[in-house]
PDB file of N, CA and C in Angstrom:
ATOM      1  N   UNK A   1       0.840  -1.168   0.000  1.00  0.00           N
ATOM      2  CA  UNK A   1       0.000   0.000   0.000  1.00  0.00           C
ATOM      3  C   UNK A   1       0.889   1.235   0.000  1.00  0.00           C
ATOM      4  N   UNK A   2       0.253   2.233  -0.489  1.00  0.00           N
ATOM      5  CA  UNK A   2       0.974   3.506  -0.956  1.00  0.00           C
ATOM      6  C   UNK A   2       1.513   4.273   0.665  1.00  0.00           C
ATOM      7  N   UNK A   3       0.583   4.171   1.620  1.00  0.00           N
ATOM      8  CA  UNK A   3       1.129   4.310   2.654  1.00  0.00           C
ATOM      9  C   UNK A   3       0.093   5.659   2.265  1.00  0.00           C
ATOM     10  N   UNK A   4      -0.881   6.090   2.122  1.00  0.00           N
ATOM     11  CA  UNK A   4      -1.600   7.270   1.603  1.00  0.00           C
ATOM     12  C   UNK A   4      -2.976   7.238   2.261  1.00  0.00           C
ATOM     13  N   UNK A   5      -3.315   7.720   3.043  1.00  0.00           N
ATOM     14  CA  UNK A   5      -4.715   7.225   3.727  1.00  0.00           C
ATOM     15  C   UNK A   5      -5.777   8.724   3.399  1.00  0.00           C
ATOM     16  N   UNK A   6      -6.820   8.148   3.268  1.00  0.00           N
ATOM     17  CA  UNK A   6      -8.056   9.225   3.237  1.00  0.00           C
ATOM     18  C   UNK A   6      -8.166  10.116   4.324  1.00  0.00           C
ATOM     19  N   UNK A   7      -8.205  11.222   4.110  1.00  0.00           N
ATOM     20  CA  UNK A   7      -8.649  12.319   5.259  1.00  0.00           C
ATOM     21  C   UNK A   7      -9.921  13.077   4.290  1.00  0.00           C
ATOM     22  N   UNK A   8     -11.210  12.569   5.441  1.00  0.00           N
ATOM     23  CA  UNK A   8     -11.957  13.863   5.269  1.00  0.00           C
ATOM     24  C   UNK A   8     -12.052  14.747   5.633  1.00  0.00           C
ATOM     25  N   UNK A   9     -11.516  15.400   6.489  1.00  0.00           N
ATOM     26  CA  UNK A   9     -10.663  16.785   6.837  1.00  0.00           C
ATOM     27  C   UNK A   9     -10.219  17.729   5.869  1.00  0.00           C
ATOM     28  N   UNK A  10      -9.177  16.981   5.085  1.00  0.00           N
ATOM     29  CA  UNK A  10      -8.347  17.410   4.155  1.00  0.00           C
ATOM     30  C   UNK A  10      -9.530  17.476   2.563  1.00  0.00           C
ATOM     31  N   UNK A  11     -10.389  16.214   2.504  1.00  0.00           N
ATOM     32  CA  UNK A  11     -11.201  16.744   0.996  1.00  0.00           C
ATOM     33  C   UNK A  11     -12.241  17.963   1.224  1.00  0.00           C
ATOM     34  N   UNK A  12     -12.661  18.384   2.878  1.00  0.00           N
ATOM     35  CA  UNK A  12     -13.346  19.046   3.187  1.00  0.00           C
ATOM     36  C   UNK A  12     -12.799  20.702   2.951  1.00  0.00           C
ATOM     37  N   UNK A  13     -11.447  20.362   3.086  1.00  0.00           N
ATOM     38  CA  UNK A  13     -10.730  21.745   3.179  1.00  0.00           C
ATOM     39  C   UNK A  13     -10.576  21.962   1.605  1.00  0.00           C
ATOM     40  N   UNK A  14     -10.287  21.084   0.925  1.00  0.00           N
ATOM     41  CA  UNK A  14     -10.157  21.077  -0.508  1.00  0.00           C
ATOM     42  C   UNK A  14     -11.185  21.665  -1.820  1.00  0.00           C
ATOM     43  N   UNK A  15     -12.522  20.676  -1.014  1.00  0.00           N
ATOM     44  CA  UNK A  15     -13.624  21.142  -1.571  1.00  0.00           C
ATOM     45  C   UNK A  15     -14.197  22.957  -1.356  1.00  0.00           C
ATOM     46  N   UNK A  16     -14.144  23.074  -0.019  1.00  0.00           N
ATOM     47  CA  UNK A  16     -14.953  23.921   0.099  1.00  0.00           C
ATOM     48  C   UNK A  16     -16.113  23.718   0.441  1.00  0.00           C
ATOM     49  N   UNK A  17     -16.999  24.830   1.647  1.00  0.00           N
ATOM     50  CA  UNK A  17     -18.103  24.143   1.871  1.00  0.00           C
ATOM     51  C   UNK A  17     -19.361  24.203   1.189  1.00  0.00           C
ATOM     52  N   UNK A  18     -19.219  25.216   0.039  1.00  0.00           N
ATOM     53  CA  UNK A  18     -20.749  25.225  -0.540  1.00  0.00           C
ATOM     54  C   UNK A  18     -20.107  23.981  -1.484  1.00  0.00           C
ATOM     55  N   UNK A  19     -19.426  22.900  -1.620  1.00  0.00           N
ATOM     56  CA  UNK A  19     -19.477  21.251  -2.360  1.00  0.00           C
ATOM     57  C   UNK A  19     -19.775  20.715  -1.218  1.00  0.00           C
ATOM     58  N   UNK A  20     -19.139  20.620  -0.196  1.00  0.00           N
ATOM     59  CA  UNK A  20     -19.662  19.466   1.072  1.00  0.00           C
ATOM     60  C   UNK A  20     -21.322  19.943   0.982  1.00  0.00           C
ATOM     61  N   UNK A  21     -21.605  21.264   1.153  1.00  0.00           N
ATOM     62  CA  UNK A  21     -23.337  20.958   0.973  1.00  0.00           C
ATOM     63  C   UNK A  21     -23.695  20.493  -0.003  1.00  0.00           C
ATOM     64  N   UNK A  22     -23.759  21.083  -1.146  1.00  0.00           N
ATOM     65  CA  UNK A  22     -24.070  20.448  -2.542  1.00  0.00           C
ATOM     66  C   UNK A  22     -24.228  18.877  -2.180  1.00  0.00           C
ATOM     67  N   UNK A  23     -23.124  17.839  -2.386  1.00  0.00           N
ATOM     68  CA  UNK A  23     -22.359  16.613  -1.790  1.00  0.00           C
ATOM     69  C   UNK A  23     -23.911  16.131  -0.994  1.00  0.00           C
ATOM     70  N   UNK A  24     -23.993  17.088   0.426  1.00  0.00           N
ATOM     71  CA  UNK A  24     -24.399  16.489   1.309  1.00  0.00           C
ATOM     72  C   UNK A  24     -26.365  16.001   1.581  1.00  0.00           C
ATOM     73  N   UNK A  25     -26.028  17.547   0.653  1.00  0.00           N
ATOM     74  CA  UNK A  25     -27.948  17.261   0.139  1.00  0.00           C
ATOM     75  C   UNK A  25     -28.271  15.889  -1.144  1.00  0.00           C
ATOM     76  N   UNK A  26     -27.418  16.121  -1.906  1.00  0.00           N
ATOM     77  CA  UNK A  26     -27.528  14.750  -2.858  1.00  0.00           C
ATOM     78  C   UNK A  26     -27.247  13.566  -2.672  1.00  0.00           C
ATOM     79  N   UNK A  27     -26.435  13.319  -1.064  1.00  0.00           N
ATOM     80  CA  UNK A  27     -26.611  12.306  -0.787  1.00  0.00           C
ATOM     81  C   UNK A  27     -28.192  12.237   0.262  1.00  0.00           C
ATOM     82  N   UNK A  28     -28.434  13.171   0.532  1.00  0.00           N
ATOM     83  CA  UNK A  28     -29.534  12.962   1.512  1.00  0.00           C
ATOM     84  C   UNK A  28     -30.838  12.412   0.497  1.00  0.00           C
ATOM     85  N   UNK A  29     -30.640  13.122  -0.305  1.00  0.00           N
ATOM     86  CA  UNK A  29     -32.257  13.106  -1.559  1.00  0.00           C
ATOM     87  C   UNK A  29     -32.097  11.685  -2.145  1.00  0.00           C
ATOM     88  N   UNK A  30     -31.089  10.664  -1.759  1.00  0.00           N
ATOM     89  CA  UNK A  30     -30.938   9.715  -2.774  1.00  0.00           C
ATOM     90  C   UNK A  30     -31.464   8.845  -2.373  1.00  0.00           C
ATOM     91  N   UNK A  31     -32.179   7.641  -3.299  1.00  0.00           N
ATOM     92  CA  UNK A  31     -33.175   6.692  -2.737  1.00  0.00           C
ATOM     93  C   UNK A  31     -31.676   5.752  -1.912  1.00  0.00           C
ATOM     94  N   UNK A  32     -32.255   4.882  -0.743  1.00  0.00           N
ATOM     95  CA  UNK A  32     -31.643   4.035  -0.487  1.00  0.00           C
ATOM     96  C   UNK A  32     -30.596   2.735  -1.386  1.00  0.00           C
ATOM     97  N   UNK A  33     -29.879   2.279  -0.889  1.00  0.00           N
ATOM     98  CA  UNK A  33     -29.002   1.463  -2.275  1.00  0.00           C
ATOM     99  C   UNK A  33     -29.574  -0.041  -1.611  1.00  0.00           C
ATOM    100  N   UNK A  34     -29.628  -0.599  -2.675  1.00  0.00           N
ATOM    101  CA  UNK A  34     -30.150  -1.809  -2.293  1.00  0.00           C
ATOM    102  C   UNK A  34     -29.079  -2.500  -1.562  1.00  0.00           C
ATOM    103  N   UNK A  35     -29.424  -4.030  -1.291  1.00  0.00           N
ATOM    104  CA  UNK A  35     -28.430  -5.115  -0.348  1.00  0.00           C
ATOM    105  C   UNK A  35     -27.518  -5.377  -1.889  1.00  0.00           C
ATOM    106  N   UNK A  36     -27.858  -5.824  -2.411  1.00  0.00           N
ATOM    107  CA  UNK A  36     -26.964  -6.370  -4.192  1.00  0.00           C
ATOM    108  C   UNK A  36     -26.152  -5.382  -4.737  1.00  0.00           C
ATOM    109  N   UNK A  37     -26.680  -4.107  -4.378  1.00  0.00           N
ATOM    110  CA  UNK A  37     -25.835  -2.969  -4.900  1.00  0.00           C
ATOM    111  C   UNK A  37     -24.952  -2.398  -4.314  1.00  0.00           C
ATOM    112  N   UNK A  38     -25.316  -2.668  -2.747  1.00  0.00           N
ATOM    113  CA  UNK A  38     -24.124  -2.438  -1.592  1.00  0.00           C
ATOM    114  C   UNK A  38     -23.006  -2.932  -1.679  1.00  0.00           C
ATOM    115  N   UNK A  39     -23.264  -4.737  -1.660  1.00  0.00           N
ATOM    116  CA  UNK A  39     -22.554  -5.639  -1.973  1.00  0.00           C
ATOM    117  C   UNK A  39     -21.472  -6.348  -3.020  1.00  0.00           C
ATOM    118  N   UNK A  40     -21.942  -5.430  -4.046  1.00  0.00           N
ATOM    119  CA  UNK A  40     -21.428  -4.831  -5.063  1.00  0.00           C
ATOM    120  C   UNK A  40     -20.247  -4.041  -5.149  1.00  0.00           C
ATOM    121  N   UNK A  41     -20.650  -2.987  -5.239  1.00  0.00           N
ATOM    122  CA  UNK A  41     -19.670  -1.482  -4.474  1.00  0.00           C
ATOM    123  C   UNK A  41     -18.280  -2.265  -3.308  1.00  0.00           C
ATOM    124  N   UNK A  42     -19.177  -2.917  -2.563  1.00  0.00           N
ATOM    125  CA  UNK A  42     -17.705  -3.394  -1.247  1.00  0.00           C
ATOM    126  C   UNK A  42     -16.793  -4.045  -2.140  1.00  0.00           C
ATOM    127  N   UNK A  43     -17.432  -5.214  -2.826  1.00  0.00           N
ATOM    128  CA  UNK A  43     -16.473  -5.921  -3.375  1.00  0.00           C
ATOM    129  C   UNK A  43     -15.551  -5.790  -4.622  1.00  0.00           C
ATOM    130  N   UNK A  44     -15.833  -4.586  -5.112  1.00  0.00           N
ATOM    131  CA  UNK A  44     -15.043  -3.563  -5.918  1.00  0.00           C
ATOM    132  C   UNK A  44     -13.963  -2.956  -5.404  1.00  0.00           C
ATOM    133  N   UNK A  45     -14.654  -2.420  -4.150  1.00  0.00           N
ATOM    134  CA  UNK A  45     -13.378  -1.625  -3.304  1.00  0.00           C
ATOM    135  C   UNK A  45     -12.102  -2.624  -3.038  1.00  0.00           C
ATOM    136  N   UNK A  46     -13.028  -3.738  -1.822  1.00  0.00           N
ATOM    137  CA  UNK A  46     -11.897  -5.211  -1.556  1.00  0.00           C
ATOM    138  C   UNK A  46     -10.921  -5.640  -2.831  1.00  0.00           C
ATOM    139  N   UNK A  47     -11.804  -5.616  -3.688  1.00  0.00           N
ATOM    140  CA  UNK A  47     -10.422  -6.244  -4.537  1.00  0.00           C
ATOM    141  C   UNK A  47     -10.129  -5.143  -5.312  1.00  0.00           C
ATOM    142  N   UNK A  48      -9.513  -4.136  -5.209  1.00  0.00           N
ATOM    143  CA  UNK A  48      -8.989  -3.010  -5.917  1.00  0.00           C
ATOM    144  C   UNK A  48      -7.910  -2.821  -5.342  1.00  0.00           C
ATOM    145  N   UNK A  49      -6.503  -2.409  -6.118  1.00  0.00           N
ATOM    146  CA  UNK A  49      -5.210  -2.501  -5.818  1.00  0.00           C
ATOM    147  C   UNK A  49      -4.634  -1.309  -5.798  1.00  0.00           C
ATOM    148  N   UNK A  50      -3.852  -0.804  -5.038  1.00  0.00           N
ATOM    149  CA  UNK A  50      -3.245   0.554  -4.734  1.00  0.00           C
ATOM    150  C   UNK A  50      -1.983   0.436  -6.152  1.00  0.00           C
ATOM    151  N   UNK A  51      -1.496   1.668  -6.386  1.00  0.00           N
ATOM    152  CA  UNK A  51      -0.196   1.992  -7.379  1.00  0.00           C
ATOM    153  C   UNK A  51       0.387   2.789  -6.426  1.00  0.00           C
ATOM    154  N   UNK A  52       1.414   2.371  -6.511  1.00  0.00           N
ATOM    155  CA  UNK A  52       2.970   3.279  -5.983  1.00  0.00           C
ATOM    156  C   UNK A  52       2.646   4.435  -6.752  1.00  0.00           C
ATOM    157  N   UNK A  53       2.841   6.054  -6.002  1.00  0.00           N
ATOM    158  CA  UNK A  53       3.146   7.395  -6.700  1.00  0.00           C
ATOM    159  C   UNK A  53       4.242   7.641  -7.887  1.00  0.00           C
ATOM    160  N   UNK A  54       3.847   8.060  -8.993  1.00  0.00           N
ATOM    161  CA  UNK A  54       5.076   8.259  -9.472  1.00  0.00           C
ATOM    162  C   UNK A  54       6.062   9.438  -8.979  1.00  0.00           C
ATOM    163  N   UNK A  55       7.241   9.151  -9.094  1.00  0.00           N
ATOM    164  CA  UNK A  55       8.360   9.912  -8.112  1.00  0.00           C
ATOM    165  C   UNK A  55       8.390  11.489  -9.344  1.00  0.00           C
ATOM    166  N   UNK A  56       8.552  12.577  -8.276  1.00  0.00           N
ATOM    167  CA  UNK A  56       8.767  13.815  -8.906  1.00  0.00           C
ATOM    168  C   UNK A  56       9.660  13.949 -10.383  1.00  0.00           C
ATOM    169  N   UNK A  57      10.510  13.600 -10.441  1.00  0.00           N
ATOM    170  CA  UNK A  57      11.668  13.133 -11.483  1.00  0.00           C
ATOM    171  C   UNK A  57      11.349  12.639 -12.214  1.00  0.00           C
ATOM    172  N   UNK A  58      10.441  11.563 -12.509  1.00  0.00           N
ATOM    173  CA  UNK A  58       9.873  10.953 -13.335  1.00  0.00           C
ATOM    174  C   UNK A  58       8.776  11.740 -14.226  1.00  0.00           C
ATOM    175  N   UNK A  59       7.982  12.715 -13.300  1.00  0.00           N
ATOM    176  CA  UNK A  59       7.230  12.966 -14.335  1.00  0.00           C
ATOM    177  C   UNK A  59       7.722  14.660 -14.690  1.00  0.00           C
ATOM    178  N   UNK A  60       9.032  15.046 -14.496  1.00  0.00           N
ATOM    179  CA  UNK A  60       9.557  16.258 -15.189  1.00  0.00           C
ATOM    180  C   UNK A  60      10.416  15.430 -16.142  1.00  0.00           C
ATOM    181  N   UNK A  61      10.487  13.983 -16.245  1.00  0.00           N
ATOM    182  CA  UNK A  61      11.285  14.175 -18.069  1.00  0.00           C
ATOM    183  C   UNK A  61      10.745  14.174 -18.895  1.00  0.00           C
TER     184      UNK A  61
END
């Protein structure tokens, strides 16, 4: 693993808050996700594989 972990802190600061609202109402308005579609989604994530960063140097040649 990249050694790179999620902060929502940091996408919060990124976004800005009129997107976290935007974001937060469209998740509110959204119909529920089914059990198959949940189940779905997880097992996409589970088997999905991290990439090493490419190093600074690499992408100035």
């Amino acid at each position: 693993m990249s050694g790179l972990r999620f902060s929502l802190a940091e996408a919060e600061r990124r976004l800005g808050p009129a997107a976290i609202a935007a974001a937060r109402r469209s998740v509110e308005s959204a119909p529920p996700m089914r059990t198959e579609l949940r189940e779905q989604i997880r097992a996409v994530f589970a088997s999905a594989r991290t990439t090493r960063p490419t190093p600074a140097a690499a992408d100035a040649a």
